[in-house]
PDB file of N, CA and C in Angstrom:
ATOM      1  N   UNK A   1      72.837 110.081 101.843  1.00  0.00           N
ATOM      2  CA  UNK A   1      73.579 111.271 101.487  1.00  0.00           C
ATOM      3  C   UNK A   1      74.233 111.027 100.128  1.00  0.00           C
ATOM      4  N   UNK A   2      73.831 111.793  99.168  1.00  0.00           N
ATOM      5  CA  UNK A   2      74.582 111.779  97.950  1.00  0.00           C
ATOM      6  C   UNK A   2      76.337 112.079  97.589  1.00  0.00           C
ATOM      7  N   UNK A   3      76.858 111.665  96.597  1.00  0.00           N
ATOM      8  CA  UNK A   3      77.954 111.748  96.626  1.00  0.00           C
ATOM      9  C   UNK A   3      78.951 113.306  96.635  1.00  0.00           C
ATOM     10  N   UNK A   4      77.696 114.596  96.285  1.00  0.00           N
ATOM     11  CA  UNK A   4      78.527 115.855  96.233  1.00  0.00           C
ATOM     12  C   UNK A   4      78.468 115.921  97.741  1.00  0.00           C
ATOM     13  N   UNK A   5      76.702 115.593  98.733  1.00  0.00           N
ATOM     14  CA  UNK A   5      77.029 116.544  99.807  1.00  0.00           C
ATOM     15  C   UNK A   5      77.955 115.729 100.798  1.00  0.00           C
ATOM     16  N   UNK A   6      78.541 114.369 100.619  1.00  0.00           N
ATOM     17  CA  UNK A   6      79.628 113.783 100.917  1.00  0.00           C
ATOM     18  C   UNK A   6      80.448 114.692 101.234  1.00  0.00           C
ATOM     19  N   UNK A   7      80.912 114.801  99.847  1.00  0.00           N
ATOM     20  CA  UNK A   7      82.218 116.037  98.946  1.00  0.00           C
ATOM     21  C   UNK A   7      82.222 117.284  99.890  1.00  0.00           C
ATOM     22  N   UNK A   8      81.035 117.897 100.376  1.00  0.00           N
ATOM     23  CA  UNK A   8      81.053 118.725 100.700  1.00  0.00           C
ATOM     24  C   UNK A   8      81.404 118.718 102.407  1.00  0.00           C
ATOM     25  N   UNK A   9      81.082 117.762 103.119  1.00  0.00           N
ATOM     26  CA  UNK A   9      80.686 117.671 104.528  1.00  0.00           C
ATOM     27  C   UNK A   9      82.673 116.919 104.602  1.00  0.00           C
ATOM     28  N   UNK A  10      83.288 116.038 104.200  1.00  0.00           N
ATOM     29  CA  UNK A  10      84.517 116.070 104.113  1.00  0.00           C
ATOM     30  C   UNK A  10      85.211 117.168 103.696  1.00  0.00           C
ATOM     31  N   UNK A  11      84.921 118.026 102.533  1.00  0.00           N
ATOM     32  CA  UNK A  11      85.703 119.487 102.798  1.00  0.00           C
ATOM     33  C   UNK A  11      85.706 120.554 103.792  1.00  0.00           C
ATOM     34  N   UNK A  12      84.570 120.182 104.407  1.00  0.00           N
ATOM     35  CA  UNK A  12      84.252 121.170 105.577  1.00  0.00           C
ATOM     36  C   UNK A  12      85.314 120.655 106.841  1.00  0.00           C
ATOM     37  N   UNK A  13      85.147 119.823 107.071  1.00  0.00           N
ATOM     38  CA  UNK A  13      85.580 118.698 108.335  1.00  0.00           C
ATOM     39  C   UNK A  13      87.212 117.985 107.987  1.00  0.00           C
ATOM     40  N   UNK A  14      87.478 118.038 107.000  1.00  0.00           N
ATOM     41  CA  UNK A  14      89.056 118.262 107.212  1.00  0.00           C
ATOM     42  C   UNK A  14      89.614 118.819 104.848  1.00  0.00           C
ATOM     43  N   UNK A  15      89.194 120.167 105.805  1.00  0.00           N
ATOM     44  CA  UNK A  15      89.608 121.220 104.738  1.00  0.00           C
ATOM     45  C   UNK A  15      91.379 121.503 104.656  1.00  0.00           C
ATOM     46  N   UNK A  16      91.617 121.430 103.122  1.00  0.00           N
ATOM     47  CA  UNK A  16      93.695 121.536 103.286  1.00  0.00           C
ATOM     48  C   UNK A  16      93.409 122.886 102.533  1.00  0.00           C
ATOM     49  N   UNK A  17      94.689 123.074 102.865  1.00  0.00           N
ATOM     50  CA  UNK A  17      95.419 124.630 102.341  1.00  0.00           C
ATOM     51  C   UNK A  17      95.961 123.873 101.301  1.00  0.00           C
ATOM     52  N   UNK A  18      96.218 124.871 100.529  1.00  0.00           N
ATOM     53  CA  UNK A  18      97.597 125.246  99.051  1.00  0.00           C
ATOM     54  C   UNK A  18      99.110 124.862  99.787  1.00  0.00           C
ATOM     55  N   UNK A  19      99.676 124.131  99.184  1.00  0.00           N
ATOM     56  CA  UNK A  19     101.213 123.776  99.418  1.00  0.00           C
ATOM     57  C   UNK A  19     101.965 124.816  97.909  1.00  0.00           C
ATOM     58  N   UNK A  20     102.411 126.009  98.970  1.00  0.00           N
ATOM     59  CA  UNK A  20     103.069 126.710  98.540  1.00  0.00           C
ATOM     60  C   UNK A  20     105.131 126.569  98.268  1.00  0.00           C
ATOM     61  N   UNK A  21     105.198 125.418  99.014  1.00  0.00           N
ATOM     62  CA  UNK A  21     106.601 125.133  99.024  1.00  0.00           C
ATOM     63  C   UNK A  21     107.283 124.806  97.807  1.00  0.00           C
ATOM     64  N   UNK A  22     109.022 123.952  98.066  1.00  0.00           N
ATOM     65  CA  UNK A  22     109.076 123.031  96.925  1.00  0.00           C
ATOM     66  C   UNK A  22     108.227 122.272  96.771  1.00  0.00           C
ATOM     67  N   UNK A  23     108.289 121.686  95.173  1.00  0.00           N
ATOM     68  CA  UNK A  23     107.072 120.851  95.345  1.00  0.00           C
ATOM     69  C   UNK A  23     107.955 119.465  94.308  1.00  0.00           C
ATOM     70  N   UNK A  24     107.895 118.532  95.762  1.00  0.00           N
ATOM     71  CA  UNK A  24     108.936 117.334  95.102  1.00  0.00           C
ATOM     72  C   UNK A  24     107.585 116.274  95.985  1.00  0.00           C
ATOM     73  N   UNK A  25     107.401 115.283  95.765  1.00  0.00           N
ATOM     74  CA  UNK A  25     106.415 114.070  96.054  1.00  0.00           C
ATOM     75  C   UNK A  25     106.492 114.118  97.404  1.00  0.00           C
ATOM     76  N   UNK A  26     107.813 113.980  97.820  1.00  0.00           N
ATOM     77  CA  UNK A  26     107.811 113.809  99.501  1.00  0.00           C
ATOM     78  C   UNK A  26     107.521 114.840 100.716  1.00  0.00           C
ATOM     79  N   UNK A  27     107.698 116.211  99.913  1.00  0.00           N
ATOM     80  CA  UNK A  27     107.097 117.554 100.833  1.00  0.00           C
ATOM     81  C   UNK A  27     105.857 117.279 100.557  1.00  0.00           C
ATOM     82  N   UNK A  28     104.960 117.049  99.215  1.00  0.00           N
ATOM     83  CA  UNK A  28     103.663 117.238  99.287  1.00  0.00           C
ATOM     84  C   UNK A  28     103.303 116.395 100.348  1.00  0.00           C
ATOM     85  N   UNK A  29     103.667 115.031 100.222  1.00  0.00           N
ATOM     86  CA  UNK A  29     102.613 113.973 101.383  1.00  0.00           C
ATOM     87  C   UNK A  29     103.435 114.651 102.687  1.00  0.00           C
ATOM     88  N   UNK A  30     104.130 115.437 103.045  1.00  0.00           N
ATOM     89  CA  UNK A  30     104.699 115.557 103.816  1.00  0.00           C
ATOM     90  C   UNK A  30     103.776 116.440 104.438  1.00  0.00           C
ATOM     91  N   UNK A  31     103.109 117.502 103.782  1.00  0.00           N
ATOM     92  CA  UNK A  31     102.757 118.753 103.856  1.00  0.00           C
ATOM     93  C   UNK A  31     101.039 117.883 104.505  1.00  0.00           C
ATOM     94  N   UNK A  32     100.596 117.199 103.695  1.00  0.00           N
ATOM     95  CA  UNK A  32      99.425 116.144 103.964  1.00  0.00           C
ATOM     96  C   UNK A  32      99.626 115.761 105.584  1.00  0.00           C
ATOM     97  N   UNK A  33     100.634 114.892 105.613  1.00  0.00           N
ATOM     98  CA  UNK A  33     100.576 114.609 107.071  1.00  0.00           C
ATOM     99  C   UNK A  33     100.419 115.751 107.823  1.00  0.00           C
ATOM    100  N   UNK A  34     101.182 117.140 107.719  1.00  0.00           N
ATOM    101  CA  UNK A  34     101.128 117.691 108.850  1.00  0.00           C
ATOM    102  C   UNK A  34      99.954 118.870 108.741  1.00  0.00           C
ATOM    103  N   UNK A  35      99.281 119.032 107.317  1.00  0.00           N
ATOM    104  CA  UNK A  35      97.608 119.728 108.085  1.00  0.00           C
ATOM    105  C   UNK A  35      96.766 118.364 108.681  1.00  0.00           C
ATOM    106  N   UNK A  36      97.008 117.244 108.356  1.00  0.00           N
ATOM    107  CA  UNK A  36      95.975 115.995 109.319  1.00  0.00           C
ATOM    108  C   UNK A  36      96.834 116.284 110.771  1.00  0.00           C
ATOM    109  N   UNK A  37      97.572 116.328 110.786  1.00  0.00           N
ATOM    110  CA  UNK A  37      98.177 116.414 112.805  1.00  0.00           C
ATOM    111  C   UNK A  37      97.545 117.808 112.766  1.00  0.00           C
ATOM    112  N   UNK A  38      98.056 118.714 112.376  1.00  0.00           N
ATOM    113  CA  UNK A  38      97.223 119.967 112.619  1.00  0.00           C
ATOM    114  C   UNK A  38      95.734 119.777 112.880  1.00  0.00           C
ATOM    115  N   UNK A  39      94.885 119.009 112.210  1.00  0.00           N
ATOM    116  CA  UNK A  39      93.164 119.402 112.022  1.00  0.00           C
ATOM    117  C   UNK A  39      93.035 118.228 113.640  1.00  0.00           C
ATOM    118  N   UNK A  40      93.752 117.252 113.731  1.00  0.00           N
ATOM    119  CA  UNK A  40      93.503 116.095 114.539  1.00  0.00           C
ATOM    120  C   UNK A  40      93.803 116.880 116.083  1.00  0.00           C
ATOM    121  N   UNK A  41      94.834 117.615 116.333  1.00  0.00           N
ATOM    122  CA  UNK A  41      95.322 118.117 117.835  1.00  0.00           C
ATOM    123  C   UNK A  41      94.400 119.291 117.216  1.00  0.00           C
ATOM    124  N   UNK A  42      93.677 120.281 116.571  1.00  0.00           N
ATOM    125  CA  UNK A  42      92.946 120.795 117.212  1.00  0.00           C
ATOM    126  C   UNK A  42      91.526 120.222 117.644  1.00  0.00           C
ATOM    127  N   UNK A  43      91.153 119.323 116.557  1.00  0.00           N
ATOM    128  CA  UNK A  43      89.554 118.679 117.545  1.00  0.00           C
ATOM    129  C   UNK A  43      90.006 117.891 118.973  1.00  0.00           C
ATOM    130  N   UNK A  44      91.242 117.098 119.429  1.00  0.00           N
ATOM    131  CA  UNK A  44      91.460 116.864 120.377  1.00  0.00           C
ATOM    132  C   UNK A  44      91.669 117.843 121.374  1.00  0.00           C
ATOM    133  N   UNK A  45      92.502 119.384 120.831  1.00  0.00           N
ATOM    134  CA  UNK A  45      92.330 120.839 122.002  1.00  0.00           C
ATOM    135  C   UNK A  45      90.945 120.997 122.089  1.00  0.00           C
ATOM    136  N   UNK A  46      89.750 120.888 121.334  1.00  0.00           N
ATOM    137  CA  UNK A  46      88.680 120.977 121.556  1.00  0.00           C
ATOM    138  C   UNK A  46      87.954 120.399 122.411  1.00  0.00           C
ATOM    139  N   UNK A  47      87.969 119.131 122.298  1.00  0.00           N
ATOM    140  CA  UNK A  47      87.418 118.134 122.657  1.00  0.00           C
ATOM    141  C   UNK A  47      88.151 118.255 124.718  1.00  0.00           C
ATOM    142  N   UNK A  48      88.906 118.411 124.745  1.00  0.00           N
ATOM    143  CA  UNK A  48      89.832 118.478 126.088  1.00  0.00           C
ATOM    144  C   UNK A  48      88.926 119.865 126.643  1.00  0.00           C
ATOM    145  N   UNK A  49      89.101 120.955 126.144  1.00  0.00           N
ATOM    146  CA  UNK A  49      88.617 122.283 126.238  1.00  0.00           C
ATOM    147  C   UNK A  49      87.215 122.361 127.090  1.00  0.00           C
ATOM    148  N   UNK A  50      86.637 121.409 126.156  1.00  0.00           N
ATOM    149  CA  UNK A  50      84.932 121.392 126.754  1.00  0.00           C
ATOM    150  C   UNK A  50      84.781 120.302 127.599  1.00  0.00           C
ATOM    151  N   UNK A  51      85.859 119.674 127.967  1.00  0.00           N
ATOM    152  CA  UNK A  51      85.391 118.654 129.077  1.00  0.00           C
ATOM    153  C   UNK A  51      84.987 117.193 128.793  1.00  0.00           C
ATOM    154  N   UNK A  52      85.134 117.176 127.366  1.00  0.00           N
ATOM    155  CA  UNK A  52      85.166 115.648 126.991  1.00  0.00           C
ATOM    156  C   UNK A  52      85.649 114.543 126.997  1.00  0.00           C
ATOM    157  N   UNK A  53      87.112 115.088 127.000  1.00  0.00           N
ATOM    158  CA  UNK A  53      88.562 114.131 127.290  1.00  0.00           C
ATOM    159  C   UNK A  53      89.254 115.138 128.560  1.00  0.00           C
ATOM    160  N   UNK A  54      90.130 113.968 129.058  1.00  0.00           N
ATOM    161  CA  UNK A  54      90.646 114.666 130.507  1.00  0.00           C
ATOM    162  C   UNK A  54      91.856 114.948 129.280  1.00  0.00           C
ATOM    163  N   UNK A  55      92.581 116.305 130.386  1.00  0.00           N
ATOM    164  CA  UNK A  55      93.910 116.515 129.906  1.00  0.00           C
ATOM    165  C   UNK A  55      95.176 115.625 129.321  1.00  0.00           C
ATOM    166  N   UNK A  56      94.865 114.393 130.609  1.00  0.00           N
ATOM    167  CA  UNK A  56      96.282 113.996 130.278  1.00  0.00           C
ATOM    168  C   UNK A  56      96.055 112.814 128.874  1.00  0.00           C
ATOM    169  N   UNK A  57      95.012 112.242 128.840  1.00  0.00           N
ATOM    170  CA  UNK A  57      94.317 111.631 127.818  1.00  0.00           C
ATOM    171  C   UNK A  57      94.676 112.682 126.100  1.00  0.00           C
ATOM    172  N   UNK A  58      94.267 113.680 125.807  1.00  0.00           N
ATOM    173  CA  UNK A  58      94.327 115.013 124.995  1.00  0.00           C
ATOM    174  C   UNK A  58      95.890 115.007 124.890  1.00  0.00           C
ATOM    175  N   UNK A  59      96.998 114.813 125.904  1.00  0.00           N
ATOM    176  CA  UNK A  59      98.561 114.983 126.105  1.00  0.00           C
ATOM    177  C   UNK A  59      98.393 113.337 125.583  1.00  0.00           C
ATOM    178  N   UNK A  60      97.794 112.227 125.904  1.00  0.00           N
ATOM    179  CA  UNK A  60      99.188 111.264 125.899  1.00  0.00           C
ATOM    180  C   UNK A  60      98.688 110.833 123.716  1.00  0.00           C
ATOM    181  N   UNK A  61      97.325 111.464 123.470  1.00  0.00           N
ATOM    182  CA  UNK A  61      97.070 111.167 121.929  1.00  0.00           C
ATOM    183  C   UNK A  61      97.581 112.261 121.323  1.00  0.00           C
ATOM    184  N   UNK A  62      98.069 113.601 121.686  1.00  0.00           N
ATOM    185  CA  UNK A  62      98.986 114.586 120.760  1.00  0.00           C
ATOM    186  C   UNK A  62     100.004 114.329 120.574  1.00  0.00           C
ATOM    187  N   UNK A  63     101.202 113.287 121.924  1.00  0.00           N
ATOM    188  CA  UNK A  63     101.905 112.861 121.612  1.00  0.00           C
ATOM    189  C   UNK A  63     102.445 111.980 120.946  1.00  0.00           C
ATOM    190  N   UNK A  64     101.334 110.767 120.682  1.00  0.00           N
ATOM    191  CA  UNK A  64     101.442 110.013 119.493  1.00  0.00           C
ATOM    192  C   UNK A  64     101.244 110.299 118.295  1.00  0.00           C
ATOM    193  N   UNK A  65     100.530 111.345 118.065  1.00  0.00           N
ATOM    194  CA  UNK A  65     100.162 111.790 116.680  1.00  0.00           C
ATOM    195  C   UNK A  65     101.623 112.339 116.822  1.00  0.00           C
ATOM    196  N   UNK A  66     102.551 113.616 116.859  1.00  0.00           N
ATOM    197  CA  UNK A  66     103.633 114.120 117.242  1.00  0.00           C
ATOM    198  C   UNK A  66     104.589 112.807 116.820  1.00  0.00           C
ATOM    199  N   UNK A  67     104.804 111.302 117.302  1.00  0.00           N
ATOM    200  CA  UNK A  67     105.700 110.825 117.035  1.00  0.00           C
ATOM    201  C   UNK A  67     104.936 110.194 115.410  1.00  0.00           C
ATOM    202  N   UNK A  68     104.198 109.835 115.160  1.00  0.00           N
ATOM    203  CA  UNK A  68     103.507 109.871 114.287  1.00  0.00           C
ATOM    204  C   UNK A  68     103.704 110.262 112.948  1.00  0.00           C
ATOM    205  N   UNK A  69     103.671 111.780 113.391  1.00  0.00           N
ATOM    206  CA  UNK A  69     104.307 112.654 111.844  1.00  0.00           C
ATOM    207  C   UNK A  69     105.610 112.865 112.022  1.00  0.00           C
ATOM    208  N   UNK A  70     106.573 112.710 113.442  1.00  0.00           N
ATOM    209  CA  UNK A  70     108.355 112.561 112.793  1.00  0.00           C
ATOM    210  C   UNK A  70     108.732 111.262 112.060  1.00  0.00           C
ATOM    211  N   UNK A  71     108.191 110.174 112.552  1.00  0.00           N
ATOM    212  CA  UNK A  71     108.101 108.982 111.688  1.00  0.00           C
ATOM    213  C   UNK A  71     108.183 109.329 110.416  1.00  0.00           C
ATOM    214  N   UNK A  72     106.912 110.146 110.064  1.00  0.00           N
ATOM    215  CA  UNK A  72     106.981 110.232 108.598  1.00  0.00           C
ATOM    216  C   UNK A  72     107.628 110.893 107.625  1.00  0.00           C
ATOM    217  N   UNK A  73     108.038 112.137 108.857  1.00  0.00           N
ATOM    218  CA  UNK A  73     109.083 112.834 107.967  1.00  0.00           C
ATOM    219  C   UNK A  73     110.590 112.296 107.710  1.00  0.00           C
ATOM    220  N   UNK A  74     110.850 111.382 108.788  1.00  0.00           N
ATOM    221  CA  UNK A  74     112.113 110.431 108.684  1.00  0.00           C
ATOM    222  C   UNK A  74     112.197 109.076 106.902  1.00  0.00           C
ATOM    223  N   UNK A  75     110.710 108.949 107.509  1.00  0.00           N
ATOM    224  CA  UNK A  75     110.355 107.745 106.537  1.00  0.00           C
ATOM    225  C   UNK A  75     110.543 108.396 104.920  1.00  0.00           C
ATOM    226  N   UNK A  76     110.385 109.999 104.979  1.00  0.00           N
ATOM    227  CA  UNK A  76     110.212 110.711 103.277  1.00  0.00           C
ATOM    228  C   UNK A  76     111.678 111.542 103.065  1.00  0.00           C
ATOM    229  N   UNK A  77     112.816 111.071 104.636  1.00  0.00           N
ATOM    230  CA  UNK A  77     113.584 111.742 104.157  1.00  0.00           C
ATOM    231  C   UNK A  77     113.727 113.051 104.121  1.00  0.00           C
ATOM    232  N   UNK A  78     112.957 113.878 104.816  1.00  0.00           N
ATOM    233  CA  UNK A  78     112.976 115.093 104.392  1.00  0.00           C
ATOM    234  C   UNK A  78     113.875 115.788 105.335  1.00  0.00           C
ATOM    235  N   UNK A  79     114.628 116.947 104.695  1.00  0.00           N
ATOM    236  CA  UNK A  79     115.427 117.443 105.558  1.00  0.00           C
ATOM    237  C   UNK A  79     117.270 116.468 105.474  1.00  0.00           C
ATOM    238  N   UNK A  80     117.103 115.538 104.761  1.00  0.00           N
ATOM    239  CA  UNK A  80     118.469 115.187 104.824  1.00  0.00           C
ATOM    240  C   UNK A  80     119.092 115.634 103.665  1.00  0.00           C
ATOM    241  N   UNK A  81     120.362 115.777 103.439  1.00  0.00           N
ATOM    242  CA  UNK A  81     121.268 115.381 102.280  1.00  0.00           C
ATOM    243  C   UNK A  81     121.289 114.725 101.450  1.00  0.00           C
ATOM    244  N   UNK A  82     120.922 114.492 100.067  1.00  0.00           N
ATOM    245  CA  UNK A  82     121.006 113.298  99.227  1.00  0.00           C
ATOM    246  C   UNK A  82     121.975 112.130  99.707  1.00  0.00           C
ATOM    247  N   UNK A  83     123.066 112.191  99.927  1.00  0.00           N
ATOM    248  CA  UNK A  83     124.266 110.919 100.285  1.00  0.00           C
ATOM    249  C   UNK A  83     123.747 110.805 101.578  1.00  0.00           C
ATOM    250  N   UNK A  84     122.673 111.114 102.363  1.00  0.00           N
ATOM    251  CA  UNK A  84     122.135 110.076 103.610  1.00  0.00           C
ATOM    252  C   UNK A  84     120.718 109.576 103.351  1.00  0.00           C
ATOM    253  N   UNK A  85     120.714 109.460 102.363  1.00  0.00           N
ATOM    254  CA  UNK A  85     119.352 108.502 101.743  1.00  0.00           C
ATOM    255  C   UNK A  85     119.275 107.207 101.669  1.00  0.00           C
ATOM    256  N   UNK A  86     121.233 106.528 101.490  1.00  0.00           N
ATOM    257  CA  UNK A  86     121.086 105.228 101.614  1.00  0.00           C
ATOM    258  C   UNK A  86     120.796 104.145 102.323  1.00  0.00           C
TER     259      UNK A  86
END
C-alpha cells in the first residue's frame, strides 16, 4: 500500500473535526484526546452491538478510556485557574 492510500484509509478510520474553541496548546491536544475516546467507545458500542464483545467487557474498556481522558485533562490543566497550576 502506498503512502497516499495509507493517508487515505487512516483519514477514513479515525477522521478529526475542526477545533473551533480557544485555541491555546493544551485545549488543542485536549480536543485530540477526546475525538480518539469519542472514535474508540464508538467502535467498542459497535463492536458490543453486534455481538463481538460481551457488555460488561465494552463497560469495563469505556471506563478506562473515560479515566484515561480525565487523566489528561488534569495532566493539561484544563479548566483550572492560573494560581492552581503550581
Amino acid at each position: 500500500m502506498d503512502e497516499t492510500n495509507l493517508d487515505d484509509k487512516n483519514k477514513f478510520l479515525y477522521p478529526r473535526s475542526r477545533y473551533y474553541g480557544q485555541v491555546k496548546p493544551e485545549n488543542l491536544v485536549f480536543n485530540a484526546n477526546l475525538q480518539e475516546f469519542a472514535q474508540k467507545v464508538g467502535y467498542i458500542t459497535n463492536l458490543e452491538t453486534s455481538g463481538k464483545i460481551e457488555p460488561e467487557d465494552a463497560y469495563k474498556q469505556i471506563k478506562a478510556l473515560w479515566k484515561q481522558l480525565k487523566r489528561s485533562k488534569k495532566a493539561l490543566f484544563i479548566d483550572e485557574e492560573p494560581s492552581e497550576k503550581s
